[in-house]
C-alpha atoms as a PDB file:
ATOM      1  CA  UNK A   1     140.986  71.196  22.211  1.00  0.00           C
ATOM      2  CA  UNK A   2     144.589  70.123  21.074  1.00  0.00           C
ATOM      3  CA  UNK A   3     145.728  67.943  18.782  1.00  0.00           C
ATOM      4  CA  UNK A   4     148.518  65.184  19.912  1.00  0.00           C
ATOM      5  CA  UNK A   5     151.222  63.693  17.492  1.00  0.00           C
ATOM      6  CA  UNK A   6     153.529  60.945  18.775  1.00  0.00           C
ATOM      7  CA  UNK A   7     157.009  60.319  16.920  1.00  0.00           C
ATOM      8  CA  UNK A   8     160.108  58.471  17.683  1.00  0.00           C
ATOM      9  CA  UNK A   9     159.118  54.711  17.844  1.00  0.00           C
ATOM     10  CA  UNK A  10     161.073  52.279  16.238  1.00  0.00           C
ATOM     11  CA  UNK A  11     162.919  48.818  16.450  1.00  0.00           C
ATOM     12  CA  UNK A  12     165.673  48.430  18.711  1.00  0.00           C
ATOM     13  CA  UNK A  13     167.620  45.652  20.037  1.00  0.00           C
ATOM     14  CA  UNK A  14     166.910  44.491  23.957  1.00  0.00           C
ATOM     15  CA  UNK A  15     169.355  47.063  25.916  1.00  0.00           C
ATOM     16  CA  UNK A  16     169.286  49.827  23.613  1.00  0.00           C
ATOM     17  CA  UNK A  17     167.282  53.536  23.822  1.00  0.00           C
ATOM     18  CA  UNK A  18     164.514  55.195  22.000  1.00  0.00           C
ATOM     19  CA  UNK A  19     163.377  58.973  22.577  1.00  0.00           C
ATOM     20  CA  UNK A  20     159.519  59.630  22.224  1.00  0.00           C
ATOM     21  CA  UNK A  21     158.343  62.714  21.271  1.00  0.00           C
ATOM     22  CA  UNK A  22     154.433  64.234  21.309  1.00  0.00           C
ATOM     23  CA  UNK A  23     154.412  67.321  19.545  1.00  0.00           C
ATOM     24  CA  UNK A  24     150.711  69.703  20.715  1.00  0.00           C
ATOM     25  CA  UNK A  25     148.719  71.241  18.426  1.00  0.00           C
ATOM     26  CA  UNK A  26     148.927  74.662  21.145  1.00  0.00           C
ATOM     27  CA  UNK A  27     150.222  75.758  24.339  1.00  0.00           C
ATOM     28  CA  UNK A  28     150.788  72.923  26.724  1.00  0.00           C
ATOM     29  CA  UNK A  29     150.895  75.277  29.771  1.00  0.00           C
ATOM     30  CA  UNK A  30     147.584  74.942  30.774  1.00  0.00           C
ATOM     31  CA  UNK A  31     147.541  71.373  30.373  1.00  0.00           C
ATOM     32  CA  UNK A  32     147.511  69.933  33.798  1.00  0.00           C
ATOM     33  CA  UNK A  33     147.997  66.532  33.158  1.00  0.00           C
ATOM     34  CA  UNK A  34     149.887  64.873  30.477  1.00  0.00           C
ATOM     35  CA  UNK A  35     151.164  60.962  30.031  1.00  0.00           C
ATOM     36  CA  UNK A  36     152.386  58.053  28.014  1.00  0.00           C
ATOM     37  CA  UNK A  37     150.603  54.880  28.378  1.00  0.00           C
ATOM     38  CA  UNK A  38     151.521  51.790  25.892  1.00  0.00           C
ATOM     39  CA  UNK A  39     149.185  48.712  24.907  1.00  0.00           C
ATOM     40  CA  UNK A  40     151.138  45.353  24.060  1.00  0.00           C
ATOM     41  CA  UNK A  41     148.671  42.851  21.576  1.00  0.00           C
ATOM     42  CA  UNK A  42     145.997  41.272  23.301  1.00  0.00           C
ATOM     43  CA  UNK A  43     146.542  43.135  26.584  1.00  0.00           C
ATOM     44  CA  UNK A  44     144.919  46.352  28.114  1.00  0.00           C
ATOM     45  CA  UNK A  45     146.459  49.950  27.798  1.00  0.00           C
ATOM     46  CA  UNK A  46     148.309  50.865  30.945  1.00  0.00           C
ATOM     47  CA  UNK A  47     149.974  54.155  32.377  1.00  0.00           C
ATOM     48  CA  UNK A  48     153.900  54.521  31.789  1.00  0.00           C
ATOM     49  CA  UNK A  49     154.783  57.129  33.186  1.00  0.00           C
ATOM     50  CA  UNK A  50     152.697  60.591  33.991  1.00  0.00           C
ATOM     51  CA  UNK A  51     153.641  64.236  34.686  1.00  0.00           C
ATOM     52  CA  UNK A  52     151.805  67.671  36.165  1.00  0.00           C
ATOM     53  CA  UNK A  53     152.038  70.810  35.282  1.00  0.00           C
ATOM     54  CA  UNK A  54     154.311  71.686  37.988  1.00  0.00           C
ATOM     55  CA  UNK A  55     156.626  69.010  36.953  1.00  0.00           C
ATOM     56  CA  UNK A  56     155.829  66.232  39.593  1.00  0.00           C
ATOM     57  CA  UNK A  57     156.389  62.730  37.715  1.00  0.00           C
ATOM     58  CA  UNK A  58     154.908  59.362  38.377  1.00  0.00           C
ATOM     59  CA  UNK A  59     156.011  55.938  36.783  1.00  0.00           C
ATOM     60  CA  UNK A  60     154.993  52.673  36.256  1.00  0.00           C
ATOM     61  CA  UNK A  61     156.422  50.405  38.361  1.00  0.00           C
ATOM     62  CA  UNK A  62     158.126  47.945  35.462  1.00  0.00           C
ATOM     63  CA  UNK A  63     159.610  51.157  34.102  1.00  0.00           C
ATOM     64  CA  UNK A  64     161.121  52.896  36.957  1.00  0.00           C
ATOM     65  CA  UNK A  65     165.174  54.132  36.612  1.00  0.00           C
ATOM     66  CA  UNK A  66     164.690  53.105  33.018  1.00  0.00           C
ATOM     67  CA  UNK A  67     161.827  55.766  31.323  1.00  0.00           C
ATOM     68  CA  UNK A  68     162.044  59.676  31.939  1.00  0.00           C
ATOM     69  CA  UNK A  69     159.108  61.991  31.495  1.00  0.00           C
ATOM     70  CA  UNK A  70     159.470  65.384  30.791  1.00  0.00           C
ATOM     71  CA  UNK A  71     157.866  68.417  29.067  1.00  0.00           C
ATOM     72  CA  UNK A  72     159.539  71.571  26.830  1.00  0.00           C
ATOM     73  CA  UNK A  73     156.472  73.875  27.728  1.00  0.00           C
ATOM     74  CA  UNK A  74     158.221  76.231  25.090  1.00  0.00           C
ATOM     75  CA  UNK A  75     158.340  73.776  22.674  1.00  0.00           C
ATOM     76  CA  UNK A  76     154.582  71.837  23.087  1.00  0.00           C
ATOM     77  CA  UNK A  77     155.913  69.171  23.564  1.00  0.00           C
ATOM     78  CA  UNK A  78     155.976  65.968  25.852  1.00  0.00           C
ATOM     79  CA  UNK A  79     159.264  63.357  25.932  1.00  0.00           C
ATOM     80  CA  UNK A  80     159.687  59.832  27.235  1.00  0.00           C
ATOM     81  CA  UNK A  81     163.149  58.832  27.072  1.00  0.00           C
ATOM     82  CA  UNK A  82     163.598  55.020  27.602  1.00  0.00           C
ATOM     83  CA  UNK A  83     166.599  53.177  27.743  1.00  0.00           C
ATOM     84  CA  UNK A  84     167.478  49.501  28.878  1.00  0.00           C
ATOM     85  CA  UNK A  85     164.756  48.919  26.587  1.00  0.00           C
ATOM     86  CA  UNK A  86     163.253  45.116  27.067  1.00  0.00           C
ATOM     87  CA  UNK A  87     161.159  42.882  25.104  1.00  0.00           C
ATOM     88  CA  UNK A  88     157.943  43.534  27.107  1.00  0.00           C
ATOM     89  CA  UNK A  89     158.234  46.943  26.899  1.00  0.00           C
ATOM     90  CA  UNK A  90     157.071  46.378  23.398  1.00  0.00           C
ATOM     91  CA  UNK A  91     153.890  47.821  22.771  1.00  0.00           C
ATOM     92  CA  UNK A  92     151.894  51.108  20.841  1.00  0.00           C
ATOM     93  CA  UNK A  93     152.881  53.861  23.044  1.00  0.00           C
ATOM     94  CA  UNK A  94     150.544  56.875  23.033  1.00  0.00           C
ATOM     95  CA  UNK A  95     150.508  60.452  24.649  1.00  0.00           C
ATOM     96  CA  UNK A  96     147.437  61.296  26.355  1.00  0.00           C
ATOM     97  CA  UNK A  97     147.056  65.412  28.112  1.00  0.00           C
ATOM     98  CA  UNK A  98     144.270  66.472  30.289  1.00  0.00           C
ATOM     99  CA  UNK A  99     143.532  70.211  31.492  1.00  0.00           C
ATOM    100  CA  UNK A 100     141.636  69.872  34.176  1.00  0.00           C
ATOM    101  CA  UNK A 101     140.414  66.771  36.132  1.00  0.00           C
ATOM    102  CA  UNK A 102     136.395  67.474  34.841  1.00  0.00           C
ATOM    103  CA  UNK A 103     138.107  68.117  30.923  1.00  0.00           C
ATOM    104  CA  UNK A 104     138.022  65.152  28.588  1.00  0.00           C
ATOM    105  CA  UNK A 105     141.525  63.459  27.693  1.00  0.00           C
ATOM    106  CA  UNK A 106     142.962  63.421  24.282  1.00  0.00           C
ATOM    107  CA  UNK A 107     145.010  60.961  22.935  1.00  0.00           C
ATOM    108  CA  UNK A 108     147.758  60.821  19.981  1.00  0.00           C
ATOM    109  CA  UNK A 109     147.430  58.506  17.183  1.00  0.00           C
ATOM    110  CA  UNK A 110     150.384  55.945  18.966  1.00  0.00           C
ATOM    111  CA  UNK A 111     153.398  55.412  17.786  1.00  0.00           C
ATOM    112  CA  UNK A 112     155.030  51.572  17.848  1.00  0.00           C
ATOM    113  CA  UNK A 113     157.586  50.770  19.808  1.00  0.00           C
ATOM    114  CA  UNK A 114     159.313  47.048  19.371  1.00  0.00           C
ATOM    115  CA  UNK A 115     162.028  45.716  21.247  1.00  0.00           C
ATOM    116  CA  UNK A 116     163.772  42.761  19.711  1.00  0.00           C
ATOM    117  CA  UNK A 117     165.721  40.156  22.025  1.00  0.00           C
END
């Protein structure tokens, strides 16, 4: 098991950049697959951006050259970086990490993330 904890959310005017964090409970090396996905009111959660093990990223389309993924394995813990920031891209923004494909996923607690025009 690990435990996920999401920090960094905030307001920010449209343009500007906000740094997510997810701090692990234990060693993220052996976690395969970890991931920020984000659910806006009323609408259904959806994948930002992803990242493997062996570093290989993948992003949401609405995101891409905006949002970096990336992971301190030394430090347990997984980053989204996001700048150009828009109004839609407010939203809850959680941290999800999988070690294997047959292992359950865990999830952070979310962290908000609002984006004022």
């Amino acid at each position: 098991q690990v435990q996920l904890v999401e920090s960094g959310g905030g307001l920010v005017q449209a343009g500007g950049s906000l740094a997510l964090s997810c701090a692990a409970s234990r060693s993220i090396v052996n976690i395969n697959g970890m991931g920020w996905y984000r659910q806006a009111p009323g609408k259904q959660r959806e994948l930002v951006a992803a990242i493997t093990a062996g570093g290989s990223t993948n992003y949401a389309e609405s995101v891409k050259g905006r949002f970096t993924i990336s992971r301190d394995n030394a430090k347990n813990t997984l980053y989204l970086q996001m700048n150009s920031l828009k109004p839609e891209d407010t939203a809850v923004y959680y941290c999800n990490g999988r070690f294997g494909y047959n292992d359950p996923v865990y999830w952070g607690q979310g962290t908000q993330v609002t984006v004022s025009s």
